[in-house]
PDB file of N, CA and C in Angstrom:
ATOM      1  N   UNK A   1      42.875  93.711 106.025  1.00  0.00           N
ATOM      2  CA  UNK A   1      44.133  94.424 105.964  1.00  0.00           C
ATOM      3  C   UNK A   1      43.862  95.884 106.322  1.00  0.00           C
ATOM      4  N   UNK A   2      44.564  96.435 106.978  1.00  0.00           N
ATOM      5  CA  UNK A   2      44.169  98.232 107.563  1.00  0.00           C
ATOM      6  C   UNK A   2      44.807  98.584 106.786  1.00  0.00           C
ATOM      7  N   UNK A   3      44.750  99.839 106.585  1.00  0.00           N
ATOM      8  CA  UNK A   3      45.423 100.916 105.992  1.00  0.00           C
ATOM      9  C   UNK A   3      46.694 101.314 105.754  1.00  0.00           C
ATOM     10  N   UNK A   4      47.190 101.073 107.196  1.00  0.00           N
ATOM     11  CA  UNK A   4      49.364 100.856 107.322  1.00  0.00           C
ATOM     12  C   UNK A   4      49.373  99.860 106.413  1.00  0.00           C
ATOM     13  N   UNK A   5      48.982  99.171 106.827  1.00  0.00           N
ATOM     14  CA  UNK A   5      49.197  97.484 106.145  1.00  0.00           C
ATOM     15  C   UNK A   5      49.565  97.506 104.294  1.00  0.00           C
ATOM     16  N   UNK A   6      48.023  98.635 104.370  1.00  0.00           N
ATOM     17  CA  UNK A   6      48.193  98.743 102.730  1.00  0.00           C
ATOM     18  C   UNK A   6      49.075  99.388 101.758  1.00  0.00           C
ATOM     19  N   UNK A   7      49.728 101.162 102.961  1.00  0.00           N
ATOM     20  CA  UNK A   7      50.527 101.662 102.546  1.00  0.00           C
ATOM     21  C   UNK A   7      52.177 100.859 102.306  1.00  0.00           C
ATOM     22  N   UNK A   8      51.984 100.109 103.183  1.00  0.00           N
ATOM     23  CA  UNK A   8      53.571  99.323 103.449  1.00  0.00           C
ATOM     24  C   UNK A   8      53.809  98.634 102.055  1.00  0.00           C
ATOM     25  N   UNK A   9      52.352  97.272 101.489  1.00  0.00           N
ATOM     26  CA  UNK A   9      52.843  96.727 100.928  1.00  0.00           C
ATOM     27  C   UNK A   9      52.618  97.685  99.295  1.00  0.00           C
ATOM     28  N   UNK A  10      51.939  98.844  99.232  1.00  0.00           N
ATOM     29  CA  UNK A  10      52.143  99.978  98.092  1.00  0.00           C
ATOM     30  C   UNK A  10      53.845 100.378  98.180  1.00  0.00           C
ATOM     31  N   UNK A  11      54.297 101.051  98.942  1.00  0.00           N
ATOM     32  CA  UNK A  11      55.782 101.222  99.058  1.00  0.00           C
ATOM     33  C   UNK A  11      56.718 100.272  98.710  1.00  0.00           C
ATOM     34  N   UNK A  12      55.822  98.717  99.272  1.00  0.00           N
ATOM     35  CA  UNK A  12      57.137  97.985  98.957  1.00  0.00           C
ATOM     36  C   UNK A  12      57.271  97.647  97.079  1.00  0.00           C
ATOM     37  N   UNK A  13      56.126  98.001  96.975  1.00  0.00           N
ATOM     38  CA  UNK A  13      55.928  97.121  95.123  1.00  0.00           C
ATOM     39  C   UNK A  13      56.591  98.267  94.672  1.00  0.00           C
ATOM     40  N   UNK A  14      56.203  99.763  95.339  1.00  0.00           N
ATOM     41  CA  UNK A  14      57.082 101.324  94.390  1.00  0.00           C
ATOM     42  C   UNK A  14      58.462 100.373  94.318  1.00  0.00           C
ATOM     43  N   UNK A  15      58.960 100.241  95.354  1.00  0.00           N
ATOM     44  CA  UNK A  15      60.332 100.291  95.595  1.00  0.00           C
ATOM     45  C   UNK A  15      60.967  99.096  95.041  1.00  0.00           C
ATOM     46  N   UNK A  16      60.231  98.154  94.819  1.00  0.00           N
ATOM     47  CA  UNK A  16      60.593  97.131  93.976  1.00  0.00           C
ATOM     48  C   UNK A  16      60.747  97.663  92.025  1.00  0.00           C
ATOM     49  N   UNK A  17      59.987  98.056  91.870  1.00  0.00           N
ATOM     50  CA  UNK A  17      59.998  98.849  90.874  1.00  0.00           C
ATOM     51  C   UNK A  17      61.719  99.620  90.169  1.00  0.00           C
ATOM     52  N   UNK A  18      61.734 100.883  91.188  1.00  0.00           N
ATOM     53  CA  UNK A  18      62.929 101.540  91.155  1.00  0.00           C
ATOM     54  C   UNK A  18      64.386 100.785  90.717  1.00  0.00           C
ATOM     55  N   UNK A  19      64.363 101.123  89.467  1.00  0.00           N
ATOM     56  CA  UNK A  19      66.240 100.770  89.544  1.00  0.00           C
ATOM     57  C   UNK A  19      66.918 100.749  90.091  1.00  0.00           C
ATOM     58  N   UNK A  20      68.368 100.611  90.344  1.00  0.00           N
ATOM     59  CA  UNK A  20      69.138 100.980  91.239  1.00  0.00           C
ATOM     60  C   UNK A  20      70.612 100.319  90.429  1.00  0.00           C
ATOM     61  N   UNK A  21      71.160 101.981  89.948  1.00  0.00           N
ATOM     62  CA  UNK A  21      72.301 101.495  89.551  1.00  0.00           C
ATOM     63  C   UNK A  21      73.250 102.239  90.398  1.00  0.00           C
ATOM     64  N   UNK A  22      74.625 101.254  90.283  1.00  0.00           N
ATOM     65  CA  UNK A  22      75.328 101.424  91.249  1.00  0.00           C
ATOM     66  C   UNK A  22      76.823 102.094  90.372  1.00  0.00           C
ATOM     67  N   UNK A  23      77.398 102.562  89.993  1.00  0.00           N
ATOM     68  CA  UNK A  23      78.353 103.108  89.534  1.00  0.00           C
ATOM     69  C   UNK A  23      79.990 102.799  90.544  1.00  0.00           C
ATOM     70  N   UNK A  24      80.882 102.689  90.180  1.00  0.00           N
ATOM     71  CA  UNK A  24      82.138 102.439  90.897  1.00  0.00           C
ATOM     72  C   UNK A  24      82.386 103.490  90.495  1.00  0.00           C
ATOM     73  N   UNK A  25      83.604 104.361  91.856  1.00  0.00           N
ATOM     74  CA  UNK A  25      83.694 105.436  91.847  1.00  0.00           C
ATOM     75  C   UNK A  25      84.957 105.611  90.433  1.00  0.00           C
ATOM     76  N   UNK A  26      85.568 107.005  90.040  1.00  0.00           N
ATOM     77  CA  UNK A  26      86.640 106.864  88.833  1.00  0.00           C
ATOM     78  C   UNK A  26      87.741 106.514  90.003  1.00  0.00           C
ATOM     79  N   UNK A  27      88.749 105.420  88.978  1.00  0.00           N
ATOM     80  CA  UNK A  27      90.034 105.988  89.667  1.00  0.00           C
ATOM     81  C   UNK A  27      90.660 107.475  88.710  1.00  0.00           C
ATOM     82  N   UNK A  28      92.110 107.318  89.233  1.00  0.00           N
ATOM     83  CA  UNK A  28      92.962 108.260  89.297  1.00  0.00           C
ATOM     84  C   UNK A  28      94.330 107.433  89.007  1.00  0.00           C
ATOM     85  N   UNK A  29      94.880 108.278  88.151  1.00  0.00           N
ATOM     86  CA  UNK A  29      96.448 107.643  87.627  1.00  0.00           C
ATOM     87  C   UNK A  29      97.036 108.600  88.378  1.00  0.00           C
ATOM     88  N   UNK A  30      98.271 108.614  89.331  1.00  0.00           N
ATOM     89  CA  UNK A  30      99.283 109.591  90.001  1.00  0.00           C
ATOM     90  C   UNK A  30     100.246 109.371  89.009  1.00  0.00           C
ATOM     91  N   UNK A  31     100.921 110.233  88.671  1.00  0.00           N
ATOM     92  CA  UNK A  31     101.996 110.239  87.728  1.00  0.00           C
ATOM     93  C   UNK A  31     102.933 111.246  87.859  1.00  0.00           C
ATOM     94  N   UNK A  32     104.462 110.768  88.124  1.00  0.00           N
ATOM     95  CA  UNK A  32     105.899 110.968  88.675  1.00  0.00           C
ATOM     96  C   UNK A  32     106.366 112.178  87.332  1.00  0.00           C
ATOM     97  N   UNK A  33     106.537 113.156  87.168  1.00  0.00           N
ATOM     98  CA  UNK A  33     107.252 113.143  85.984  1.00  0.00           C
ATOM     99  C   UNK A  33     108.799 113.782  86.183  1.00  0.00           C
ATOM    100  N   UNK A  34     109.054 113.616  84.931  1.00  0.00           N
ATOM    101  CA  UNK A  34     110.790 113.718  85.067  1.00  0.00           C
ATOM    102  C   UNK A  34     111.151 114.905  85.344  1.00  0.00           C
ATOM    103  N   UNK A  35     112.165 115.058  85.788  1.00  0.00           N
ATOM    104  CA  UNK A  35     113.133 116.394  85.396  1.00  0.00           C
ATOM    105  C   UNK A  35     114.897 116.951  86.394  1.00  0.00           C
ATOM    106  N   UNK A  36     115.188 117.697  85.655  1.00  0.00           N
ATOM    107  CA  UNK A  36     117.019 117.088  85.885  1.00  0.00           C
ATOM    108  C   UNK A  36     117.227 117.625  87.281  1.00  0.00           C
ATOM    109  N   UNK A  37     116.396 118.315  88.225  1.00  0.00           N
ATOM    110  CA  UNK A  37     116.642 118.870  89.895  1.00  0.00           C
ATOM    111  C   UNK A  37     116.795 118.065  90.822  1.00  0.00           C
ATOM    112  N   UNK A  38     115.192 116.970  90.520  1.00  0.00           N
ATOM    113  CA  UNK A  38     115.146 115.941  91.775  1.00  0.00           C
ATOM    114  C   UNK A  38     116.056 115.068  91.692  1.00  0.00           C
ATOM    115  N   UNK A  39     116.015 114.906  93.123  1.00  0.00           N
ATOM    116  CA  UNK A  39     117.257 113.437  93.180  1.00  0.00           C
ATOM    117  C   UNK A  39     116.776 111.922  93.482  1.00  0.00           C
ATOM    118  N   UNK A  40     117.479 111.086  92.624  1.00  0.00           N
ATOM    119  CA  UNK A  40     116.625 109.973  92.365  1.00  0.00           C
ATOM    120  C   UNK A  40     116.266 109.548  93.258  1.00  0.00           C
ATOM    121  N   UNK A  41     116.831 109.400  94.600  1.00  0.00           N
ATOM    122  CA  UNK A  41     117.393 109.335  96.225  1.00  0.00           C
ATOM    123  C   UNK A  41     115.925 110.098  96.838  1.00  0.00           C
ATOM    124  N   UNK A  42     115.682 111.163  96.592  1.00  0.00           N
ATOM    125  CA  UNK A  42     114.331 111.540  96.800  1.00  0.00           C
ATOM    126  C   UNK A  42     112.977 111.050  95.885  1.00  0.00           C
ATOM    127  N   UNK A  43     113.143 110.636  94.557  1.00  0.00           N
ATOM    128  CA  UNK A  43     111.539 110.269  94.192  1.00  0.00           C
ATOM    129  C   UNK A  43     111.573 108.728  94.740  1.00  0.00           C
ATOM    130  N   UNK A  44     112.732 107.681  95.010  1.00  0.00           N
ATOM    131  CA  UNK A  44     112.541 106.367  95.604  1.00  0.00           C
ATOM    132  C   UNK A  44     112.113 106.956  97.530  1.00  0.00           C
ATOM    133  N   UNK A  45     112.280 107.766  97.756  1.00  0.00           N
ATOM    134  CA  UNK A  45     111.977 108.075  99.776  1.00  0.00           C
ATOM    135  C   UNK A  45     110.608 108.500  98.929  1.00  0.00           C
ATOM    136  N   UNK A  46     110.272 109.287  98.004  1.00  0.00           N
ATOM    137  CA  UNK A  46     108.549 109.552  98.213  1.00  0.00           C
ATOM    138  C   UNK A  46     108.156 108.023  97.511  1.00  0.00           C
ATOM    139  N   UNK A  47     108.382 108.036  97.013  1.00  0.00           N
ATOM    140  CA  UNK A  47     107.332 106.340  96.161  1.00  0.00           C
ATOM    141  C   UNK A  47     107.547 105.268  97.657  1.00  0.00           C
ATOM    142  N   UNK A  48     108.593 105.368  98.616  1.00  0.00           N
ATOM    143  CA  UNK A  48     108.451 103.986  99.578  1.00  0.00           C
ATOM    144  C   UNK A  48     107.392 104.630 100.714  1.00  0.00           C
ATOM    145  N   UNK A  49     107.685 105.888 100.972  1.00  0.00           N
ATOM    146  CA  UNK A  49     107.314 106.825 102.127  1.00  0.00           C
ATOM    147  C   UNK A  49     105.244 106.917 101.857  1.00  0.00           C
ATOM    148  N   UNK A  50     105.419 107.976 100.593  1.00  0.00           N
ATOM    149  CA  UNK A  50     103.672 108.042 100.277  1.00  0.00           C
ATOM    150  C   UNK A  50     102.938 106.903  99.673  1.00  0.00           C
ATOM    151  N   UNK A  51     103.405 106.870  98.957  1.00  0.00           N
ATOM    152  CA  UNK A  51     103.099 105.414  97.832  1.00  0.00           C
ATOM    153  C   UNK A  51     103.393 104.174  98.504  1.00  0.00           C
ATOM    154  N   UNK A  52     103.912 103.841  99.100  1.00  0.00           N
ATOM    155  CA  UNK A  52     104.066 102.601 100.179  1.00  0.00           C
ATOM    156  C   UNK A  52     104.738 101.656  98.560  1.00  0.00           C
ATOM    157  N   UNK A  53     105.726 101.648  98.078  1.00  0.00           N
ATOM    158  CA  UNK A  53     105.975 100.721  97.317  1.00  0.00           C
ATOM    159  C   UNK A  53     107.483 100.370  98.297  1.00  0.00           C
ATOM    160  N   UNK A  54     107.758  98.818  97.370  1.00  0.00           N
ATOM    161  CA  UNK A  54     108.707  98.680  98.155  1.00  0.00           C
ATOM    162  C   UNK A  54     110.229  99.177  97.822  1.00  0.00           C
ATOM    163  N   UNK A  55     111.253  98.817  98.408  1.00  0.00           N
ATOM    164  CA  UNK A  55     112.539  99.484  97.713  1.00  0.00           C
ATOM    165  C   UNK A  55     112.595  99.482  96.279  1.00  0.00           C
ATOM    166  N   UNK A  56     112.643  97.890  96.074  1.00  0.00           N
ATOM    167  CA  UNK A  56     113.189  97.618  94.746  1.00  0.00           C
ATOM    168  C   UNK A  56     112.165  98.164  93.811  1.00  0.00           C
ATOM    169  N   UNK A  57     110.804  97.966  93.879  1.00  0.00           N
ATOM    170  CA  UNK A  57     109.646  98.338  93.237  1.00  0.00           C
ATOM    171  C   UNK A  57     109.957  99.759  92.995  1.00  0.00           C
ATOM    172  N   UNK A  58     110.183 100.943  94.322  1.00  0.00           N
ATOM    173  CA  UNK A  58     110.472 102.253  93.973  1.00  0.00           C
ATOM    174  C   UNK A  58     111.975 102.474  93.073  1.00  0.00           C
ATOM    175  N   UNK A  59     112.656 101.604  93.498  1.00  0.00           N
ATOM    176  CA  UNK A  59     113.732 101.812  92.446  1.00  0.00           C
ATOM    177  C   UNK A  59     113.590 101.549  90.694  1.00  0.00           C
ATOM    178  N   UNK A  60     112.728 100.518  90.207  1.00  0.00           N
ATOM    179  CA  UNK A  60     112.919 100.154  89.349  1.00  0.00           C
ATOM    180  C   UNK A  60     111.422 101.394  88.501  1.00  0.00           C
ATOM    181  N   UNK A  61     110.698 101.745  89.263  1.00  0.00           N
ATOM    182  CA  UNK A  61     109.736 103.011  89.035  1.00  0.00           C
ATOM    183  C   UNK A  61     110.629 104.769  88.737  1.00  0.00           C
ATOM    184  N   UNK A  62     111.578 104.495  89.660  1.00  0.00           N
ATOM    185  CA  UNK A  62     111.997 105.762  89.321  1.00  0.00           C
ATOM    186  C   UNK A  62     113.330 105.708  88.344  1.00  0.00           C
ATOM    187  N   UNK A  63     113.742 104.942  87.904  1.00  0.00           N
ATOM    188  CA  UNK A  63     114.126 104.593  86.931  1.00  0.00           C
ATOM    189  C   UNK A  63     113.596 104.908  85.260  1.00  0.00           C
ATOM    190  N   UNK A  64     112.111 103.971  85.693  1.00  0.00           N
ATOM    191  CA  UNK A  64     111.444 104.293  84.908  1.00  0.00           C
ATOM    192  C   UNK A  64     110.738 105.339  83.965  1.00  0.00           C
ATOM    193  N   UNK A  65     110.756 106.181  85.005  1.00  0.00           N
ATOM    194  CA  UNK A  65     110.339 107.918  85.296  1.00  0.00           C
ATOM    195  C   UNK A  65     111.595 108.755  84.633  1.00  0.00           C
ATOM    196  N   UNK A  66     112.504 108.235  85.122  1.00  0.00           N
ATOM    197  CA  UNK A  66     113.927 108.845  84.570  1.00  0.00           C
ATOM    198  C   UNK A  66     114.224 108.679  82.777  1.00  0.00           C
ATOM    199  N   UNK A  67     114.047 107.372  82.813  1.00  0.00           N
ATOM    200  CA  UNK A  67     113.945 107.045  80.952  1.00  0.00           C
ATOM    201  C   UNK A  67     112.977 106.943  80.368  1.00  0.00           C
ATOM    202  N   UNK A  68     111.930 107.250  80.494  1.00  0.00           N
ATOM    203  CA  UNK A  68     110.835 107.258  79.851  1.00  0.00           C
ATOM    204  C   UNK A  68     110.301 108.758  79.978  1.00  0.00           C
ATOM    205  N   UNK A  69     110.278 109.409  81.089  1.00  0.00           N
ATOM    206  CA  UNK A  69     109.862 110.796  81.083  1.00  0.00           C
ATOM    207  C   UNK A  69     108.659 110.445  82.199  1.00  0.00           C
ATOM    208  N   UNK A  70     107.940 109.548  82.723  1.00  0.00           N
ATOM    209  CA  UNK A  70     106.936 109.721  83.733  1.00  0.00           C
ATOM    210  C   UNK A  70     106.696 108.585  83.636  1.00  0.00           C
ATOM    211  N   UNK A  71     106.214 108.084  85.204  1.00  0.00           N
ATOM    212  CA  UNK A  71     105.614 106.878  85.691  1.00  0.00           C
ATOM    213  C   UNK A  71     104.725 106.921  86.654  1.00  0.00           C
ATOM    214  N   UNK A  72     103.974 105.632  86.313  1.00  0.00           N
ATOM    215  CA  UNK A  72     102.719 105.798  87.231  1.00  0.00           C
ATOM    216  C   UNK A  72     102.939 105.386  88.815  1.00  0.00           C
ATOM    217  N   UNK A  73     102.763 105.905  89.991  1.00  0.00           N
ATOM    218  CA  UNK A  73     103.308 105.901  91.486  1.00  0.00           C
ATOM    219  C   UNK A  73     102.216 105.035  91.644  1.00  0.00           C
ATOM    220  N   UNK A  74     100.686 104.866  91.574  1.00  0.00           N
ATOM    221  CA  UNK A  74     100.175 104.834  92.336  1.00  0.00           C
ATOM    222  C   UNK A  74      98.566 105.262  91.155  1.00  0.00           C
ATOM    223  N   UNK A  75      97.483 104.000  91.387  1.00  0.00           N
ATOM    224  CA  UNK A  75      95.949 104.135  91.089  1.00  0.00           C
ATOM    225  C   UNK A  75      95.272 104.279  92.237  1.00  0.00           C
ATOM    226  N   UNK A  76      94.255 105.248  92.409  1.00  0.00           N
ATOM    227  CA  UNK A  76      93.426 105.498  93.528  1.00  0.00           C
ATOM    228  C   UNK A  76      92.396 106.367  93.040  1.00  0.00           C
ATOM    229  N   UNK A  77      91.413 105.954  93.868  1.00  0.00           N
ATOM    230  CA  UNK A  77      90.215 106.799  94.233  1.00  0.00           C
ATOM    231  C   UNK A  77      90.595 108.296  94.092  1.00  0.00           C
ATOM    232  N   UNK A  78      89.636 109.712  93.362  1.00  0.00           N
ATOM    233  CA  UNK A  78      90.157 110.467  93.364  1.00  0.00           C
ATOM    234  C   UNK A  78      90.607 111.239  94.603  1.00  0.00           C
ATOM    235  N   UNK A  79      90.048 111.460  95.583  1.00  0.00           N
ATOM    236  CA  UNK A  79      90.511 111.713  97.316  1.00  0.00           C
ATOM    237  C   UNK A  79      91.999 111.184  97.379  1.00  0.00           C
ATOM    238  N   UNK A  80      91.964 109.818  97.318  1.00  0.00           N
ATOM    239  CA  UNK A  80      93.696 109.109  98.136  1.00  0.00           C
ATOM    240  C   UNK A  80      94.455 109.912  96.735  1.00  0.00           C
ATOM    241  N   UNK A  81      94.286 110.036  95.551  1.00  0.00           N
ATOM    242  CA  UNK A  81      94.909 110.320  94.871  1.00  0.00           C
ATOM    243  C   UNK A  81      95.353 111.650  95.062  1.00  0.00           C
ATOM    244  N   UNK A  82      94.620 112.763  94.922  1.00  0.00           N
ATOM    245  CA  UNK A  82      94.904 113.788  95.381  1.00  0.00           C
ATOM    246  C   UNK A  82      95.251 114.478  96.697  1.00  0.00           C
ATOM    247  N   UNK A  83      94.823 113.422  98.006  1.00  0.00           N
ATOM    248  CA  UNK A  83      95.868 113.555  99.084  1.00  0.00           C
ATOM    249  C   UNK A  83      97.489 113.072  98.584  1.00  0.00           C
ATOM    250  N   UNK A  84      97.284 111.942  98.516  1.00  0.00           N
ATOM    251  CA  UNK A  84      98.878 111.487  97.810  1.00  0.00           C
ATOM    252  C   UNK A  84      99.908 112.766  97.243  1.00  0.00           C
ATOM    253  N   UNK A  85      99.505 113.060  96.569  1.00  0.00           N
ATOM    254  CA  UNK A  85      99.749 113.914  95.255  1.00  0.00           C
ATOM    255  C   UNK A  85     100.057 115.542  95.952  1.00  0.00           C
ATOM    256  N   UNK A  86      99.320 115.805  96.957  1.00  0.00           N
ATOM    257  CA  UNK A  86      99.784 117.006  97.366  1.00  0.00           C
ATOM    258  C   UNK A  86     100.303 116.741  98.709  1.00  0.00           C
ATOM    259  N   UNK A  87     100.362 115.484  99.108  1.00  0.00           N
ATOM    260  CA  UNK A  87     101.750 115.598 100.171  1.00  0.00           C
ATOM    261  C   UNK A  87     103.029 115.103  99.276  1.00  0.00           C
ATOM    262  N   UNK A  88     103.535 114.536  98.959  1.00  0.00           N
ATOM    263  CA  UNK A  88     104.101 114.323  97.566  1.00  0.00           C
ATOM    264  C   UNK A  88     104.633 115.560  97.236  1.00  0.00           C
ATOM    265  N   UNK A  89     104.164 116.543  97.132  1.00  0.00           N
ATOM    266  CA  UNK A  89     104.577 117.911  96.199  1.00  0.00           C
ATOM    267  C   UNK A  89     105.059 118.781  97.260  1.00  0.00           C
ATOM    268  N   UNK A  90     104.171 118.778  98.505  1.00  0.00           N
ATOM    269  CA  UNK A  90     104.656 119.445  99.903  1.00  0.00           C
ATOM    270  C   UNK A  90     105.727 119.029 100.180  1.00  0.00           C
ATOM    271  N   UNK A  91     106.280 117.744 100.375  1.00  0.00           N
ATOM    272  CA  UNK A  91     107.319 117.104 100.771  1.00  0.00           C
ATOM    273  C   UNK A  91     108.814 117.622 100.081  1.00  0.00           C
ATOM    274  N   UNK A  92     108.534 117.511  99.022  1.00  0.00           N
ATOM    275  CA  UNK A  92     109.355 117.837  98.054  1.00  0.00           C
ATOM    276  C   UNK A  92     109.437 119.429  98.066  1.00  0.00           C
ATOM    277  N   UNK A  93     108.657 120.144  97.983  1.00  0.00           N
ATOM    278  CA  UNK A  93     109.381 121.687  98.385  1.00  0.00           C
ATOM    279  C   UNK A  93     109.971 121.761  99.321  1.00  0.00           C
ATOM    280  N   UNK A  94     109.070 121.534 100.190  1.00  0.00           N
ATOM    281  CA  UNK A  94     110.060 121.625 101.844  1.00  0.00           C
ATOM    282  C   UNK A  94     111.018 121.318 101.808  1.00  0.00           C
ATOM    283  N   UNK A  95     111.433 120.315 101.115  1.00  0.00           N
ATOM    284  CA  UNK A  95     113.082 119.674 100.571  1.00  0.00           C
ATOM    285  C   UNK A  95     113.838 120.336  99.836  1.00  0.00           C
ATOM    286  N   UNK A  96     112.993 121.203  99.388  1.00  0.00           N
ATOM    287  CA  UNK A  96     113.680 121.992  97.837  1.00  0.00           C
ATOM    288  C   UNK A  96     113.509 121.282  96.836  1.00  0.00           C
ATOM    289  N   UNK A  97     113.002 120.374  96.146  1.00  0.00           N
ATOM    290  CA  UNK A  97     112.900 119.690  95.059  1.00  0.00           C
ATOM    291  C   UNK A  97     111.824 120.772  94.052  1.00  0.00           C
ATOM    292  N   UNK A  98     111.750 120.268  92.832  1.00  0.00           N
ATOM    293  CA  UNK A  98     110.904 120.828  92.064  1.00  0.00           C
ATOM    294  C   UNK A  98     109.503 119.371  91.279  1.00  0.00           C
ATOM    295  N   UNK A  99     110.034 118.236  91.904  1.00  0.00           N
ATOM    296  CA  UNK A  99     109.078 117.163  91.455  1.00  0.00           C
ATOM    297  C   UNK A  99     107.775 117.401  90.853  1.00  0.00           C
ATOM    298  N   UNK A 100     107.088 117.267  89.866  1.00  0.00           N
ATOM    299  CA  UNK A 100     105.990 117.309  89.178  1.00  0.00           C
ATOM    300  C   UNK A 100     105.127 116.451  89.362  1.00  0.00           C
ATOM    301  N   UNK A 101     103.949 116.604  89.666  1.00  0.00           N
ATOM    302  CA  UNK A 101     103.270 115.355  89.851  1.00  0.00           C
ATOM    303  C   UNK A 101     101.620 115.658  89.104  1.00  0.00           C
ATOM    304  N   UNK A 102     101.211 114.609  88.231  1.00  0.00           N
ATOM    305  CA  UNK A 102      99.822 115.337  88.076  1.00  0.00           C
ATOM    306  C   UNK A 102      98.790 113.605  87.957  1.00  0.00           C
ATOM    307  N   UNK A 103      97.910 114.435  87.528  1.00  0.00           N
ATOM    308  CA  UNK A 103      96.754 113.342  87.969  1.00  0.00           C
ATOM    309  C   UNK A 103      95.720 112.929  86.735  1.00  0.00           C
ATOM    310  N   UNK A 104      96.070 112.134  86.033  1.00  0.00           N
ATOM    311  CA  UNK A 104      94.725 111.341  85.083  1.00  0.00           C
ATOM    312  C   UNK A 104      93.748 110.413  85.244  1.00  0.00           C
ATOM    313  N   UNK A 105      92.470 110.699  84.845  1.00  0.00           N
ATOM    314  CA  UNK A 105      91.506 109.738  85.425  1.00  0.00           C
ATOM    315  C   UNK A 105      91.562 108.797  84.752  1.00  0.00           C
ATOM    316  N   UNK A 106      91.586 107.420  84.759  1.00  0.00           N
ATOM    317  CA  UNK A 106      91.821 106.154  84.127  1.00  0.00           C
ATOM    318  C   UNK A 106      90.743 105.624  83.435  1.00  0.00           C
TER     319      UNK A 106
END
């Protein structure tokens, strides 16, 4: 056996050795919250528009949001979450809305 030979199969036993844990990344809770400016007409166009939910789904969410005080839009990775979340909020000024939106890790 030469020398490469020997380093290779030394590396391979290190590396067999080594742990390897793998962690899943956190999600992210997006969360709608209430208040008497926005129009319901606008948080169902952002929940079908950003959130990709469907009509009835965004209807029966912003509903939800309305009597309860906040609902969840949307679980994601923290990135999609916080893209979401600040087009979401952009959208809504540009509109004039005052929509609230914030973000808990799950």
């Amino acid at each position: 056996m030469s020398t490469v030979d020997v380093d290779i199969v030394e590396e391979i036993k290190i590396d067999e050795k080594v742990k390897r844990e793998t962690k899943e990344p956190s999600l992210y809770k997006v969360i709608l919250l209430n208040d008497n400016q926005t129009p319901i007409d606008w948080v169902i166009e952002v929940l079908t528009k950003i959130f990709k939910h469907t009509q009835e789904a965004a209807e029966k969410l912003t509903f939800e949001i309305h009597n309860e005080g906040s609902g969840i839009a949307g679980i994601y990775s923290h990135e999609i979450a916080e893209q979401k979340s600040t087009e979401a909020l952009l959208s809504s000024r540009e509109h004039g809305f005052p929509l609230q939106i914030k973000m808990e890790q799950e």
